[in-house]
C-alpha atoms as a PDB file:
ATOM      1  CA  UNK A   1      25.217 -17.748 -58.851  1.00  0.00           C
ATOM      2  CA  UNK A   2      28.325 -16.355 -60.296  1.00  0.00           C
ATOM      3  CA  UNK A   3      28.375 -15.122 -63.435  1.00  0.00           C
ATOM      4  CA  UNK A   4      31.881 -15.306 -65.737  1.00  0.00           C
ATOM      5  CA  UNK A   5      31.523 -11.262 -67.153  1.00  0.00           C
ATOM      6  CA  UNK A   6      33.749 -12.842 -70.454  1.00  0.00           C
ATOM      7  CA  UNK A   7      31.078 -14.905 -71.246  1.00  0.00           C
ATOM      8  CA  UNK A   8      28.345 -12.055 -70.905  1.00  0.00           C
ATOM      9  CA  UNK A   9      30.376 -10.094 -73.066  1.00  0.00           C
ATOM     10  CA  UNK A  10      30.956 -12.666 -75.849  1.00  0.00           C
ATOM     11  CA  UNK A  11      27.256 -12.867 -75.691  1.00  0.00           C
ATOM     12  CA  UNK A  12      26.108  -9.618 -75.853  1.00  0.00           C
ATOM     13  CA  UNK A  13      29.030  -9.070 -78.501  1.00  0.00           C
ATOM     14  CA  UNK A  14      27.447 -11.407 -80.838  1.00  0.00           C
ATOM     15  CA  UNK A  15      23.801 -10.811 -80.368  1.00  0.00           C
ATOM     16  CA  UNK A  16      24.797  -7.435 -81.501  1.00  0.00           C
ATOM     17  CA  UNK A  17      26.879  -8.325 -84.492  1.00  0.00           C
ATOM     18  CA  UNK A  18      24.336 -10.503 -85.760  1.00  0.00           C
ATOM     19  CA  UNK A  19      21.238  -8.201 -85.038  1.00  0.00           C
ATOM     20  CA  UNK A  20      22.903  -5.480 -87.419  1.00  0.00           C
ATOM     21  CA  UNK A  21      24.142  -7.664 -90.001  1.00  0.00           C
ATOM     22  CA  UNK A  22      20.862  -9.629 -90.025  1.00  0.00           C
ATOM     23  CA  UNK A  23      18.728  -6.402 -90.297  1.00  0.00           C
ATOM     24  CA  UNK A  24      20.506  -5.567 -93.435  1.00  0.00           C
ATOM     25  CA  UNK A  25      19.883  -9.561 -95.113  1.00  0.00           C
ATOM     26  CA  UNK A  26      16.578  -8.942 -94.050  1.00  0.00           C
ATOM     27  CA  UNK A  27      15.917  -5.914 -95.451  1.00  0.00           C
ATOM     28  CA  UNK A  28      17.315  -7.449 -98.751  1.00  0.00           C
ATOM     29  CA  UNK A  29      15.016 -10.691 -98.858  1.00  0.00           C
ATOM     30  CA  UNK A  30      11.802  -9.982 -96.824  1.00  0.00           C
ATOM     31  CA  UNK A  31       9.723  -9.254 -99.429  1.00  0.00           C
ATOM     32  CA  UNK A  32      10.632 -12.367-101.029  1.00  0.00           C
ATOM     33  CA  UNK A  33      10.474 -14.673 -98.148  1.00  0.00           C
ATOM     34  CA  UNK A  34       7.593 -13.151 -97.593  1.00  0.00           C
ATOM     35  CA  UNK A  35       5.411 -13.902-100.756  1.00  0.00           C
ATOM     36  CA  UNK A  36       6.787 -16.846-100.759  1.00  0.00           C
ATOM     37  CA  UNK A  37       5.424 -17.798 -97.434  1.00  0.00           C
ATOM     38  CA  UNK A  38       2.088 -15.722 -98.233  1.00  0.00           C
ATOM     39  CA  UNK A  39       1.704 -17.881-101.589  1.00  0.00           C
ATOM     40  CA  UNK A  40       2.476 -21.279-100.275  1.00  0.00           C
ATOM     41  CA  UNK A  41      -0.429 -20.460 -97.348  1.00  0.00           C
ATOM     42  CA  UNK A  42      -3.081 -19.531 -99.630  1.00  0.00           C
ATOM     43  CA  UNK A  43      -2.622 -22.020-101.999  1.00  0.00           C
ATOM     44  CA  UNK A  44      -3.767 -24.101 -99.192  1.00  0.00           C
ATOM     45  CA  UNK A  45      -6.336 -21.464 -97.881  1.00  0.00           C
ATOM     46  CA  UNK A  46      -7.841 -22.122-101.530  1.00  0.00           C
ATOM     47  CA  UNK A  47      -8.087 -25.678-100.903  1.00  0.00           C
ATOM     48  CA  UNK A  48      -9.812 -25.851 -97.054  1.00  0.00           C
ATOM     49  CA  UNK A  49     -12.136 -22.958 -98.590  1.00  0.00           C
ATOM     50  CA  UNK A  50     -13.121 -24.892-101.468  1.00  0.00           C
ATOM     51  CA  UNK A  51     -12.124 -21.724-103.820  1.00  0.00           C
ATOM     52  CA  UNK A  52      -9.187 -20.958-106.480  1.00  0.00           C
ATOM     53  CA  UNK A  53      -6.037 -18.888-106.194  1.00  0.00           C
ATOM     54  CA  UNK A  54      -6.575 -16.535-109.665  1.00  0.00           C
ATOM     55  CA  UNK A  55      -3.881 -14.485-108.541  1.00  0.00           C
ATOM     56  CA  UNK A  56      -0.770 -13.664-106.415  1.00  0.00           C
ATOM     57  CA  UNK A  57       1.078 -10.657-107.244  1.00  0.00           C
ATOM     58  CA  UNK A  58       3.173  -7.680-104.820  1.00  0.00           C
ATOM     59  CA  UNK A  59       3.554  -4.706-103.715  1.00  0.00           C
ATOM     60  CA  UNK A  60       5.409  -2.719-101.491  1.00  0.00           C
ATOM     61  CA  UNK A  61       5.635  -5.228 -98.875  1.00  0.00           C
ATOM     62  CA  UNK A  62       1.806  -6.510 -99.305  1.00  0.00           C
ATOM     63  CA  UNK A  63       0.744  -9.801-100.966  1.00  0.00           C
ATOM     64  CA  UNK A  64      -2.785  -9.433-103.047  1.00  0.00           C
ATOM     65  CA  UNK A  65      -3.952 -13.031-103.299  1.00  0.00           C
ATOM     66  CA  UNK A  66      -7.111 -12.893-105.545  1.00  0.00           C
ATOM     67  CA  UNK A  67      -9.740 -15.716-104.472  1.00  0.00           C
ATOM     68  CA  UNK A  68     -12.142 -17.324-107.113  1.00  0.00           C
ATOM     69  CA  UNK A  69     -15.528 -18.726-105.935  1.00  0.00           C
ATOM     70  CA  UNK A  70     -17.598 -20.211-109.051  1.00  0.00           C
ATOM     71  CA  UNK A  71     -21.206 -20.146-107.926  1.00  0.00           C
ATOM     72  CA  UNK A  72     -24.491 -20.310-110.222  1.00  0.00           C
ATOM     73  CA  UNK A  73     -22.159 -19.980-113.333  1.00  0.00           C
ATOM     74  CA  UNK A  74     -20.755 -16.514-112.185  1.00  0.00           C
ATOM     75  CA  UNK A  75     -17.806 -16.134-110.319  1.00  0.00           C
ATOM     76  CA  UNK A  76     -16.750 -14.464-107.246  1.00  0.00           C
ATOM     77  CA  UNK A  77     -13.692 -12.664-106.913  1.00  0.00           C
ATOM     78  CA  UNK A  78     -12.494 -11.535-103.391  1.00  0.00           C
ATOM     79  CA  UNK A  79      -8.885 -10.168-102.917  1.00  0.00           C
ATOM     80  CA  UNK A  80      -7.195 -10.318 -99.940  1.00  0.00           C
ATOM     81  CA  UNK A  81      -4.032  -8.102 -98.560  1.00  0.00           C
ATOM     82  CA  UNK A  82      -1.166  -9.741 -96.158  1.00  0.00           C
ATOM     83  CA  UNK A  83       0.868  -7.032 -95.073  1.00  0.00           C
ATOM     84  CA  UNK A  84       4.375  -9.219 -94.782  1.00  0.00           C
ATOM     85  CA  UNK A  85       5.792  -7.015 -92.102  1.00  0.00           C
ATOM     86  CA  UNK A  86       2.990  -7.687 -89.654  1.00  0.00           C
ATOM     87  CA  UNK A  87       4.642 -11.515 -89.296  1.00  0.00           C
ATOM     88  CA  UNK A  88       8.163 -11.111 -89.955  1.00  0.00           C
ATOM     89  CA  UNK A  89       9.287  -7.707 -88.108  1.00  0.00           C
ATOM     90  CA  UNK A  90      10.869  -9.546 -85.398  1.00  0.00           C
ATOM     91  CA  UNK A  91      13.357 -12.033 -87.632  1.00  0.00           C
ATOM     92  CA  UNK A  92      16.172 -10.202 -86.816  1.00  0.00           C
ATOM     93  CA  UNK A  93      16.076 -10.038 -83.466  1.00  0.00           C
ATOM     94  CA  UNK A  94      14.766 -13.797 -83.509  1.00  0.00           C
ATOM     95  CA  UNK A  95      18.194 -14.964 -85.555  1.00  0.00           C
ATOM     96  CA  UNK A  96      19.912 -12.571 -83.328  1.00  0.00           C
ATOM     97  CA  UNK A  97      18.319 -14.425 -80.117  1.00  0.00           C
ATOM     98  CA  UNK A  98      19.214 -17.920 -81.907  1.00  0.00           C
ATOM     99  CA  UNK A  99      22.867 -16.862 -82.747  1.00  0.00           C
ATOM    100  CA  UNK A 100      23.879 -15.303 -79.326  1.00  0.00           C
ATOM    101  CA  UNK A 101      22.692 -18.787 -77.703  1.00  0.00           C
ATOM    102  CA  UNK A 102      25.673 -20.347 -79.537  1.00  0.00           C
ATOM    103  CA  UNK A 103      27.599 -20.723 -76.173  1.00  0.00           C
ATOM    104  CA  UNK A 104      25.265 -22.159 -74.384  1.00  0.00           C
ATOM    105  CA  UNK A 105      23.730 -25.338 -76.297  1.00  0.00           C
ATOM    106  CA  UNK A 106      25.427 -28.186 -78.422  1.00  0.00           C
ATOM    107  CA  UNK A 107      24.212 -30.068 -81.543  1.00  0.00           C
ATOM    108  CA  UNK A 108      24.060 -26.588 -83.243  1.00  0.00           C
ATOM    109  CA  UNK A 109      22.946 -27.382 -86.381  1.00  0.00           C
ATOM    110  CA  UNK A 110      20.309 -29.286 -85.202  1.00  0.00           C
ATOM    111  CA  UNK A 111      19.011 -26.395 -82.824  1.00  0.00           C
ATOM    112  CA  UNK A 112      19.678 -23.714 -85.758  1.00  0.00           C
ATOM    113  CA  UNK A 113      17.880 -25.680 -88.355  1.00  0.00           C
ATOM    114  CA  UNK A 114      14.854 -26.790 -85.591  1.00  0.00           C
ATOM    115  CA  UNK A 115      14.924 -22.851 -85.032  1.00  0.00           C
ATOM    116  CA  UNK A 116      14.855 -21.884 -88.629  1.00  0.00           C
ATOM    117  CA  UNK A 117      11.682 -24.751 -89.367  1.00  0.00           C
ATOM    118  CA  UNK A 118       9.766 -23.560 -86.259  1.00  0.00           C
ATOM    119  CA  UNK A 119      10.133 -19.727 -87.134  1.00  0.00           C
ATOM    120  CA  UNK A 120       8.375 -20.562 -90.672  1.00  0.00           C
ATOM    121  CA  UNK A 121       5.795 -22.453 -89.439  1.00  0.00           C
ATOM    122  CA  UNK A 122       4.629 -19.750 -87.317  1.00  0.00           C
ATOM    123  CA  UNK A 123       4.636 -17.565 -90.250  1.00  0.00           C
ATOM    124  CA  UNK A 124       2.728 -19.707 -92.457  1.00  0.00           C
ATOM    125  CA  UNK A 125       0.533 -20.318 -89.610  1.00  0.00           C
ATOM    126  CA  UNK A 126      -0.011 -16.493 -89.242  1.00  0.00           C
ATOM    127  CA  UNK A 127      -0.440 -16.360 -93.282  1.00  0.00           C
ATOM    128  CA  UNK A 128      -2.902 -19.261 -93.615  1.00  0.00           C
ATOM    129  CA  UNK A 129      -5.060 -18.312 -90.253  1.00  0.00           C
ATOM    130  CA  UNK A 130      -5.656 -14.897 -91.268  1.00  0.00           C
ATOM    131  CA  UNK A 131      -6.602 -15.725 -94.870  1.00  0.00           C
ATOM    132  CA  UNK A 132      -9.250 -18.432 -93.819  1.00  0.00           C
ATOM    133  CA  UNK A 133     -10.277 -15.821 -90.896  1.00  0.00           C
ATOM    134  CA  UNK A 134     -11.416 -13.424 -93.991  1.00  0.00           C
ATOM    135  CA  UNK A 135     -12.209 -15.781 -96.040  1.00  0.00           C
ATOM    136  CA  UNK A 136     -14.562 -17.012 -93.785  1.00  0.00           C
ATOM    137  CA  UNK A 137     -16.043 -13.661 -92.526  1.00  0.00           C
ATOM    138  CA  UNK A 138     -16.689 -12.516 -95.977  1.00  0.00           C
ATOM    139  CA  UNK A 139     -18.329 -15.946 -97.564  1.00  0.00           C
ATOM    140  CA  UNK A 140     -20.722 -15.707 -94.117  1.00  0.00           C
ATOM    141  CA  UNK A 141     -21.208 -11.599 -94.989  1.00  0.00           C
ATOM    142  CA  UNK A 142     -22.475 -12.522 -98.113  1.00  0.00           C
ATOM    143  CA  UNK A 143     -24.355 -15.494 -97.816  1.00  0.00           C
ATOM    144  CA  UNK A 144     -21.840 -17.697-100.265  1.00  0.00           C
ATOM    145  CA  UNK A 145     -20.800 -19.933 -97.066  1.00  0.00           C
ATOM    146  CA  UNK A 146     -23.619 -21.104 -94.111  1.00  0.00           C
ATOM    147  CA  UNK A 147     -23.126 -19.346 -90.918  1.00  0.00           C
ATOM    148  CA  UNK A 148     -20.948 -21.634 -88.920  1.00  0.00           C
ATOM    149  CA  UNK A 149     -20.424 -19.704 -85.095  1.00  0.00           C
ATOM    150  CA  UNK A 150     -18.296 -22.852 -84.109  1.00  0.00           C
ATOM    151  CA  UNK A 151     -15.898 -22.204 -87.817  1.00  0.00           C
ATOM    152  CA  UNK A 152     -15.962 -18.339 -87.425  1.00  0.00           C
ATOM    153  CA  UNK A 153     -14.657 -18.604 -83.561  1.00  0.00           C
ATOM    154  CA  UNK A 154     -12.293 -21.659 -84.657  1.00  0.00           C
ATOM    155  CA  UNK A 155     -10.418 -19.352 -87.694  1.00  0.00           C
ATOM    156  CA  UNK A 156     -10.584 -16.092 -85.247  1.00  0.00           C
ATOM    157  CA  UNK A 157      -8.981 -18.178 -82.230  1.00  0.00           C
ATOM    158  CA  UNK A 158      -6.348 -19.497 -84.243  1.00  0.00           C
ATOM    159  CA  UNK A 159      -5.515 -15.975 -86.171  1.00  0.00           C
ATOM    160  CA  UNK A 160      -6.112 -14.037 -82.932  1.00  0.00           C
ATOM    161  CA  UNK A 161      -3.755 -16.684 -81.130  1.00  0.00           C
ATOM    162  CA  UNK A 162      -0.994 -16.662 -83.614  1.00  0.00           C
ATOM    163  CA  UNK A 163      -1.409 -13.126 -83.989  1.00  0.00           C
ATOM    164  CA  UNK A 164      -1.088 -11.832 -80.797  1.00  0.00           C
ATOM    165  CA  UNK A 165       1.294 -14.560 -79.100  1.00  0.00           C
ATOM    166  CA  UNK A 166       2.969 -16.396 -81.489  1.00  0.00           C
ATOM    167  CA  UNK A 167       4.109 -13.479 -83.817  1.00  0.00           C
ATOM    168  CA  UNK A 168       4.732 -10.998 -81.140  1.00  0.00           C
ATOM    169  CA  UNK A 169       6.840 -13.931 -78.577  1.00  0.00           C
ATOM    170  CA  UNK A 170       8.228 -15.715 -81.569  1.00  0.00           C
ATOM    171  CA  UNK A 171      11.749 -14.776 -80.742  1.00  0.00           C
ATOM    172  CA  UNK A 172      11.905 -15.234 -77.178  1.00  0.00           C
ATOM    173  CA  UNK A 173       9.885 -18.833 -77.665  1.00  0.00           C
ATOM    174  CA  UNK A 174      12.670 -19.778 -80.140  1.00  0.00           C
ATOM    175  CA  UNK A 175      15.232 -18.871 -78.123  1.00  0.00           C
ATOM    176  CA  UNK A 176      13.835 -20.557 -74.738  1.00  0.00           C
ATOM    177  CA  UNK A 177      12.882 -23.746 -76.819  1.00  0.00           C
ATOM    178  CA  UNK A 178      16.798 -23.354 -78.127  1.00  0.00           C
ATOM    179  CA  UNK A 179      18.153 -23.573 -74.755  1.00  0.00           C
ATOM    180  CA  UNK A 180      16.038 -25.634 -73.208  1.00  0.00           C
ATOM    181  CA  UNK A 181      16.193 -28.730 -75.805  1.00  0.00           C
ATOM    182  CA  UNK A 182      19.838 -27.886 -76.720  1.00  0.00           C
ATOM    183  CA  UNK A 183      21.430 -26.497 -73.427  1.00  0.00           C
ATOM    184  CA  UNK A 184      24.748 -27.580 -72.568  1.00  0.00           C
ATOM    185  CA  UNK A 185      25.474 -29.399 -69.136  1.00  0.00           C
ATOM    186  CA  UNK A 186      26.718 -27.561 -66.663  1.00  0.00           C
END
């Protein structure tokens, strides 16, 4: 196969140029993105758990969601921590990924914007599995929920799945889906 070296170059050139200046614009709205994301799952965490969101509030790049339970006329308050760089550390190099494929597919805003939704829903995938996955764990701990084997291996599957593939593949999955859905003919 030959390979045209201007074309490597163009492509390294911008995956470069876009993985520093996206690092920066990262660094600027992670934290944001990232509660955002992180509120907008446990909202509906609080709703599949049957509980109430008291309160969201941030710090140093970790949500605090604060869970309300009301049973026998007392309520139960459990606050949970989502650490926003454990799912979105890799956007840079995922919009760098997405960006340097530029020569090589067509209907780009399509692609881009397919990108953009599918990188999201991984994250609030990530944010909503591992808030039902404690959530669950600590309503079966302490006897508020029924011990469920088949719901406590469903919400660790799905958090240990997104976890550990999703989150950690996310950019090279983008950028394959990218390509192969958008590709140009040769």
């Amino acid at each position: 196969m030959f390979l045209n070296k201007s074309l490597i170059f163009k492509t390294v050139l911008i995956f470069l140029s876009v993985y520093l200046i996206s690092i920066f614009l990262w660094i600027q709205i992670k934290d944001t993105y990232g509660y955002v994301i992180t509120a907008t799952a446990s909202r509906l965490v609080a709703e599949v758990k049957n509980v109430r969101v008291e309160k969201i509030r941030q710090e140093k790049g970790i949500v605090y969601t604060s869970f309300c339970r009301t049973m026998r006329r007392e309520d139960i308050v459990l606050e949970l921590a989502f650490r926003t760089s454990s799912y979105t550390f890799n956007v840079p190099l995922t919009i760098s990924i997405m960006a340097s494929l530029c020569l090589f597919i067509t209907r780009r805003r399509r692609a881009y914007a397919e990108a953009a939704l599918l990188l999201v829903i991984v994250h609030f995938i990530y944010a909503f599995s591992l808030g039902a996955e404690q959530l669950t764990v600590l309503f079966m701990g302490r006897g508020i929920e029924g011990i469920s084997r088949f719901k406590l291996f469903l919400y660790q599957f799905l958090w240990g799945f997104t976890n550990n593939m999703l989150i950690r593949c996310e950019p090279f999955l983008i950028g394959f889906y990218m390509y192969i859905r958008f590709r140009k003919d040769s």
